[in-house]
C-alpha atoms as a PDB file:
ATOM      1  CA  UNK A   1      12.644   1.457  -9.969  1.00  0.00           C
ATOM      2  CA  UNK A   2      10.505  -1.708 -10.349  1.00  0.00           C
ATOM      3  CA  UNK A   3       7.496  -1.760 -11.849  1.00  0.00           C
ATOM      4  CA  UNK A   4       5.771  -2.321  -7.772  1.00  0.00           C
ATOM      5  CA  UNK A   5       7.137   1.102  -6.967  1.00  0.00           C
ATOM      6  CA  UNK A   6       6.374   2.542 -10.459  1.00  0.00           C
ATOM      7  CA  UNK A   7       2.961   1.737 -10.295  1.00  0.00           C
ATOM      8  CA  UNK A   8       2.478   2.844  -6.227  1.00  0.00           C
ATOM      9  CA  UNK A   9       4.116   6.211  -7.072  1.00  0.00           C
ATOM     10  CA  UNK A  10       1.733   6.797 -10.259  1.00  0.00           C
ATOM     11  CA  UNK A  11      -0.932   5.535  -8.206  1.00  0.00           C
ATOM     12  CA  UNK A  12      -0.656   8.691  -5.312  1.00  0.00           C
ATOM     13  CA  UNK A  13       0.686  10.880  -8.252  1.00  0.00           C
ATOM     14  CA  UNK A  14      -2.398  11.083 -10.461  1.00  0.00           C
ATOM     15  CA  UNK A  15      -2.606  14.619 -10.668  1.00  0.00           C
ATOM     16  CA  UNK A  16       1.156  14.722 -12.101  1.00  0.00           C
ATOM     17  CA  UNK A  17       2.282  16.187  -8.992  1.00  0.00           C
ATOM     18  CA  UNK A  18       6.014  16.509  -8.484  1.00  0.00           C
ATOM     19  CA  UNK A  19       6.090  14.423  -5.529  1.00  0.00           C
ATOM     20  CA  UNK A  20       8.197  11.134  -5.240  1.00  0.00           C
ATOM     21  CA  UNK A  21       7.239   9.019  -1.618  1.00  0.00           C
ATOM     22  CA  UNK A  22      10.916   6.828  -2.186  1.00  0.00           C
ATOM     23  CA  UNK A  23       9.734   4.322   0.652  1.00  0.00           C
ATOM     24  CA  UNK A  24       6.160   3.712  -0.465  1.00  0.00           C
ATOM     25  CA  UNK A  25       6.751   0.275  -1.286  1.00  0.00           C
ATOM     26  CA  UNK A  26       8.554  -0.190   2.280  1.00  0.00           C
ATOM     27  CA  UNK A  27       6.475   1.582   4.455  1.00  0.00           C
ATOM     28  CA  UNK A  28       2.693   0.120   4.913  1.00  0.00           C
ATOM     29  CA  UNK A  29      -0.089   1.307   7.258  1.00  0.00           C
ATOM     30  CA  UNK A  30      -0.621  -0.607   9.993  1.00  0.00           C
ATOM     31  CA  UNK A  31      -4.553  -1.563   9.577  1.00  0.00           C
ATOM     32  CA  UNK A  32      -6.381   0.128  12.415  1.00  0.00           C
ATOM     33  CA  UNK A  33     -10.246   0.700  12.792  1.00  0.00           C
ATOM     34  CA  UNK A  34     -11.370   4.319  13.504  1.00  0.00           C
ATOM     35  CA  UNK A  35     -12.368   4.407  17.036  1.00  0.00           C
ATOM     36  CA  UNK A  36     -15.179   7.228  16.175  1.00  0.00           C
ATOM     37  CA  UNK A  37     -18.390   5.115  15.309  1.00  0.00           C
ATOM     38  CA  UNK A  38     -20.399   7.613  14.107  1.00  0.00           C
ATOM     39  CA  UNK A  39     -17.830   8.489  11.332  1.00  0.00           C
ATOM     40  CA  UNK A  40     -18.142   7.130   8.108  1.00  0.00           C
ATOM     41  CA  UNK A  41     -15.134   8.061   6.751  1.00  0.00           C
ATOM     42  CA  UNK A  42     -11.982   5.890   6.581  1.00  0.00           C
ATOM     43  CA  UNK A  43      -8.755   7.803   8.572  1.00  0.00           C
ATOM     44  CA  UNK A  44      -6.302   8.916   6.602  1.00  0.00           C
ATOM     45  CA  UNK A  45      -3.409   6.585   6.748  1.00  0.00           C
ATOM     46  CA  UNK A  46      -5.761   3.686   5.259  1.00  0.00           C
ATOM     47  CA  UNK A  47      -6.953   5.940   2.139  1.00  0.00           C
ATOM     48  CA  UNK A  48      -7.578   9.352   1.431  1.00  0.00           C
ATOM     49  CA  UNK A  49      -8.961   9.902  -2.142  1.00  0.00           C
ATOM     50  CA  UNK A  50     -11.802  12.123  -3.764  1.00  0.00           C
ATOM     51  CA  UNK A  51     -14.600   9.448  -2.972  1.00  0.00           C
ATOM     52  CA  UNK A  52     -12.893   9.964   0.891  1.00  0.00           C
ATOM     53  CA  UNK A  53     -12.837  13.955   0.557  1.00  0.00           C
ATOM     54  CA  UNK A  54     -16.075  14.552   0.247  1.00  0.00           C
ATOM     55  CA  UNK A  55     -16.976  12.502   3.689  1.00  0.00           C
ATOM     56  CA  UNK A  56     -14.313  14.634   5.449  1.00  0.00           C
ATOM     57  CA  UNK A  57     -15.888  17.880   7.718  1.00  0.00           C
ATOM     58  CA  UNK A  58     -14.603  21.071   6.431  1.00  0.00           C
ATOM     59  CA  UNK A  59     -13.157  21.985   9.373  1.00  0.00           C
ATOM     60  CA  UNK A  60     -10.613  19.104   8.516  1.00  0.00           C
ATOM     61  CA  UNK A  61     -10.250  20.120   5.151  1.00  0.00           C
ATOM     62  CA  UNK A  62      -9.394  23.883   5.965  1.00  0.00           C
ATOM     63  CA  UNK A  63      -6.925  22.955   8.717  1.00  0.00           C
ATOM     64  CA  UNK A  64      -5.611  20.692   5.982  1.00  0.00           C
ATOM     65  CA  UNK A  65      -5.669  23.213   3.616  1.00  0.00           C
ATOM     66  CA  UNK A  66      -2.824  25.133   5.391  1.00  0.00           C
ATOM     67  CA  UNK A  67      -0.445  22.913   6.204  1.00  0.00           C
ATOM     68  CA  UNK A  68       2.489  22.382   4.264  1.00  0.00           C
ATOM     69  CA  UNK A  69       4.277  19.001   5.426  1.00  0.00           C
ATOM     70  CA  UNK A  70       7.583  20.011   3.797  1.00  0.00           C
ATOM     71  CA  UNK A  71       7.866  22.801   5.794  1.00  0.00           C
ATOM     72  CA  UNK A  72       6.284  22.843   9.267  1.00  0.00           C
ATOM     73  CA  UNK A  73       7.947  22.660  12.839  1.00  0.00           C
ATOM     74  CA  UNK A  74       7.932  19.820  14.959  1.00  0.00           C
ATOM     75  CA  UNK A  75       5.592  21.120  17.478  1.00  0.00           C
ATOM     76  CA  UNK A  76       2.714  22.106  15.025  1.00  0.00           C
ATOM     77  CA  UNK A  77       3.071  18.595  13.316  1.00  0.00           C
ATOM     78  CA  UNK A  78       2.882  17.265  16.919  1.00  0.00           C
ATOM     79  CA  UNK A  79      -0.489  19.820  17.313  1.00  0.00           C
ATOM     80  CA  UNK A  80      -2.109  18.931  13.960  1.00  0.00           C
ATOM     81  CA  UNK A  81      -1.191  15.154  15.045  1.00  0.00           C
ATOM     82  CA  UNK A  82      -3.175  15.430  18.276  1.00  0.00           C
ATOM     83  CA  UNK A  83      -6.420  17.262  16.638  1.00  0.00           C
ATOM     84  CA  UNK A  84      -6.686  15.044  13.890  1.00  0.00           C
ATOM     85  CA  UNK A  85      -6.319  11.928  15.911  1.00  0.00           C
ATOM     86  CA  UNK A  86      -9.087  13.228  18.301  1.00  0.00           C
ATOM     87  CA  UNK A  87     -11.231  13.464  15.149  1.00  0.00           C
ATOM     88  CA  UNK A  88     -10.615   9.621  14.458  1.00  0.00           C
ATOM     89  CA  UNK A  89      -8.560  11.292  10.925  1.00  0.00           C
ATOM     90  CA  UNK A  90      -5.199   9.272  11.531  1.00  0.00           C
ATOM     91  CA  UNK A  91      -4.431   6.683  13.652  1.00  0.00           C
ATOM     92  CA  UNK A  92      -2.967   6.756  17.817  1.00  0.00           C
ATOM     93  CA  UNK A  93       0.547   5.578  16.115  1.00  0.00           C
ATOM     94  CA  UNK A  94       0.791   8.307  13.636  1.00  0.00           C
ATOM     95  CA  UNK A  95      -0.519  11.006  15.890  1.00  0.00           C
ATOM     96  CA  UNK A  96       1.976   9.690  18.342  1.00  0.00           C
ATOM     97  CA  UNK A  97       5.074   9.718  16.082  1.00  0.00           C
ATOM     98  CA  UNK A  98       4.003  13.188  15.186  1.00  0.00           C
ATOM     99  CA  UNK A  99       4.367  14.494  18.794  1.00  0.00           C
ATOM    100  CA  UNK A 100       7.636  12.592  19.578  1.00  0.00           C
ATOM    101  CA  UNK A 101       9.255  14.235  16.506  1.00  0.00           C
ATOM    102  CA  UNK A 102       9.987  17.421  18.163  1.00  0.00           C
ATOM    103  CA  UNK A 103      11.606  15.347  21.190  1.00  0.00           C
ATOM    104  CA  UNK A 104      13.844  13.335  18.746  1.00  0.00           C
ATOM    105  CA  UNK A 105      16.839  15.132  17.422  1.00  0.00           C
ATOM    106  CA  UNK A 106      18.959  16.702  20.248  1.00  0.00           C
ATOM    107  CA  UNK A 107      19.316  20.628  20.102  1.00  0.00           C
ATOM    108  CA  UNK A 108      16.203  20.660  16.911  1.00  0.00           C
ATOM    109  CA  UNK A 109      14.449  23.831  18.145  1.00  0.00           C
ATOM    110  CA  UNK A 110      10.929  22.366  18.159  1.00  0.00           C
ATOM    111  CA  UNK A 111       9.451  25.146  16.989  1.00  0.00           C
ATOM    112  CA  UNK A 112      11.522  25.904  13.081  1.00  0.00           C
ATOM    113  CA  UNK A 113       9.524  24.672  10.128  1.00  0.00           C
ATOM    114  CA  UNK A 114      11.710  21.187   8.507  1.00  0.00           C
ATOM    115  CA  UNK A 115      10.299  19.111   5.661  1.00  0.00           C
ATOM    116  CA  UNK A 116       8.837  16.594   7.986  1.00  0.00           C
ATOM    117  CA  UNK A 117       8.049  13.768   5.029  1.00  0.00           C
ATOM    118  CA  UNK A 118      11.936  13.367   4.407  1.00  0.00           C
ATOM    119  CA  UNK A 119      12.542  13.686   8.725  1.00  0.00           C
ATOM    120  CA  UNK A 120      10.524  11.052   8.776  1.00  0.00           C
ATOM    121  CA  UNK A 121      11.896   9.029   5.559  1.00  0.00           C
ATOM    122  CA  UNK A 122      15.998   9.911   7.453  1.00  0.00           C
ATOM    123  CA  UNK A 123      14.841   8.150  10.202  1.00  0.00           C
ATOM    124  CA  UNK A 124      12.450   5.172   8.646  1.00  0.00           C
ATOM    125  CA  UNK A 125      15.929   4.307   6.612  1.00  0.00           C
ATOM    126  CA  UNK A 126      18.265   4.567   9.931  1.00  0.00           C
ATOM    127  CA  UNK A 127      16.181   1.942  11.521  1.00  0.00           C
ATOM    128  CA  UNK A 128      15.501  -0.163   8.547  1.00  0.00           C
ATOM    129  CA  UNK A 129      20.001  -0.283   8.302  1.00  0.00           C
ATOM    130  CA  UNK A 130      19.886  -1.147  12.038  1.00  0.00           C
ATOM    131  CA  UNK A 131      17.805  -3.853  11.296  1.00  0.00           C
ATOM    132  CA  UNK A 132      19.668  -4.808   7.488  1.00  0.00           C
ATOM    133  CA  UNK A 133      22.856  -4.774  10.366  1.00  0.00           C
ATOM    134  CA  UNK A 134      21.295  -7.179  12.866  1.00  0.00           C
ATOM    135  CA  UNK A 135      19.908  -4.847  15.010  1.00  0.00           C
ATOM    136  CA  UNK A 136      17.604  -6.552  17.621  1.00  0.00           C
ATOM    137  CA  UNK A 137      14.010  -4.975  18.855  1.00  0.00           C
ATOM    138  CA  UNK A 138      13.308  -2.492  16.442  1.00  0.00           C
ATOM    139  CA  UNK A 139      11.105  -4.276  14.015  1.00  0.00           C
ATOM    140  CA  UNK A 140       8.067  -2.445  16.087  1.00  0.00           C
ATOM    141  CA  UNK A 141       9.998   1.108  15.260  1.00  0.00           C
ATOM    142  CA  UNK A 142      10.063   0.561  11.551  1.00  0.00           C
ATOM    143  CA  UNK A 143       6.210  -0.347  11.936  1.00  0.00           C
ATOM    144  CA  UNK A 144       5.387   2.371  13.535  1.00  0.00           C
ATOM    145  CA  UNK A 145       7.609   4.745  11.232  1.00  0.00           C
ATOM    146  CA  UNK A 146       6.292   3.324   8.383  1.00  0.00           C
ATOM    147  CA  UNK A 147       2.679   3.904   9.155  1.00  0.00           C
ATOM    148  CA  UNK A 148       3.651   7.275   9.970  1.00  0.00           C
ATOM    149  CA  UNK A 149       4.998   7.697   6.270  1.00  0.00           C
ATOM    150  CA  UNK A 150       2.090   6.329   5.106  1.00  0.00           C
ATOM    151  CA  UNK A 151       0.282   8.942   6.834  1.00  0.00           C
ATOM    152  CA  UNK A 152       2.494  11.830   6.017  1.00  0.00           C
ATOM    153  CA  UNK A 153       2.155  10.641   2.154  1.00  0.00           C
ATOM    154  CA  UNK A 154      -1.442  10.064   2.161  1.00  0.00           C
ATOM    155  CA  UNK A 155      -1.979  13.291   3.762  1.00  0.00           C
ATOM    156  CA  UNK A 156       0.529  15.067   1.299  1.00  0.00           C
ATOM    157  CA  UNK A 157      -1.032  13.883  -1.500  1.00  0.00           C
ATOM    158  CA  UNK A 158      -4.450  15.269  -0.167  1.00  0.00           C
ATOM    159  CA  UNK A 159      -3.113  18.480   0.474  1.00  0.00           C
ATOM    160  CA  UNK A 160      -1.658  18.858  -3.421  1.00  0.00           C
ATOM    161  CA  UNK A 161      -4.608  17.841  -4.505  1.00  0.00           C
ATOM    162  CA  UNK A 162      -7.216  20.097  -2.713  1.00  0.00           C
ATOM    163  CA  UNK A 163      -4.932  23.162  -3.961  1.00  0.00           C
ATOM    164  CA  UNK A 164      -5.495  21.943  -7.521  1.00  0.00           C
ATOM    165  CA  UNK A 165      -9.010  21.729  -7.519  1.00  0.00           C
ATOM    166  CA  UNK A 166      -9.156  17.848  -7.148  1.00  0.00           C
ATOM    167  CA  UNK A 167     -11.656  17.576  -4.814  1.00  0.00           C
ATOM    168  CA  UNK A 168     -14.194  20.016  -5.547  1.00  0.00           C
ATOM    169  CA  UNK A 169     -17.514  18.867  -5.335  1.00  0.00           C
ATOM    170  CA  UNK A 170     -19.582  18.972  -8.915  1.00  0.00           C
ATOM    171  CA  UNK A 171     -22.972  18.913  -7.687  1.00  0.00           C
ATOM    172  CA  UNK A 172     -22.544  21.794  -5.263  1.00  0.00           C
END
């Protein structure tokens, strides 16, 4: 690994979780503003720290609280998606992405939990070889995959962190 990736990876990883996002240093958020005006929080695929936590409404952090991105169907990605868009969390690429995945592998029962992080990392590589073979018109699909990623490893990370206690608020 280079020392770009080592330092992205240790940069997501700082509570020493196990996790390793392999296309990090590939796949970049695509900068969007959060449509929700009122909302001083920042969505989720352009940061999602402590300093960030504490802005988010608890609904959003218990919904969050229960998912499990490594093993969750299709459809309830594609649900969670669709809620946290509407909330201005993520942005209309991401939640988009997260709908189509149910409609993208032919006979994939929509409905089985599948660790959706690597789905989504299978199919950000199979594009990015399409393109490394010449491949014409699908520099917008690694985009949007690779804000998705983003997404999925920003959100991930948040996740792992408010089960260890990360996030918890000292003054309460």
């Amino acid at each position: 690994m280079s020392a770009k990736e080592d330092a992205m990876i240790v940069g997501l990883n700082i509570t020493g979780s196990a996790n390793q996002y392999r296309l990090l240093d590939k796949a970049e958020a695509i900068p969007w503003q959060n449509r929700f005006t009122t909302s001083k929080t920042q969505p989720i695929g352009q940061g999602f720290d402590a300093q960030q936590a504490v802005l988010k409404p608890d609904k959003v952090k218990q919904l969050l609280a229960n998912v499990d991105l490594r093993n969750i169907s299709p459809h309830d990605l594609g649900m969670l998606g669709g809620y946290l868009n509407g909330n201005g969390e993520i942005s209309d690429i991401s939640a988009t992405e997260f709908s189509l995945s149910a409609f993208t592998i032919d006979g994939m029962d929509a409905n089985a939990p599948i660790d959706m992080i690597k789905f989504f990392e299978d199919s950000y590589t199979f594009v990015d070889k399409l393109i490394a073979q010449g491949e014409q018109g699908m520099n917008d699909a690694r985009k949007f995959l690779g804000d998705t990623l983003h997404t999925l490893y920003s959100m991930d990370e948040f996740i792992n962190n408010m089960g260890s206690g990360v996030f918890i608020d000292e003054k309460a």
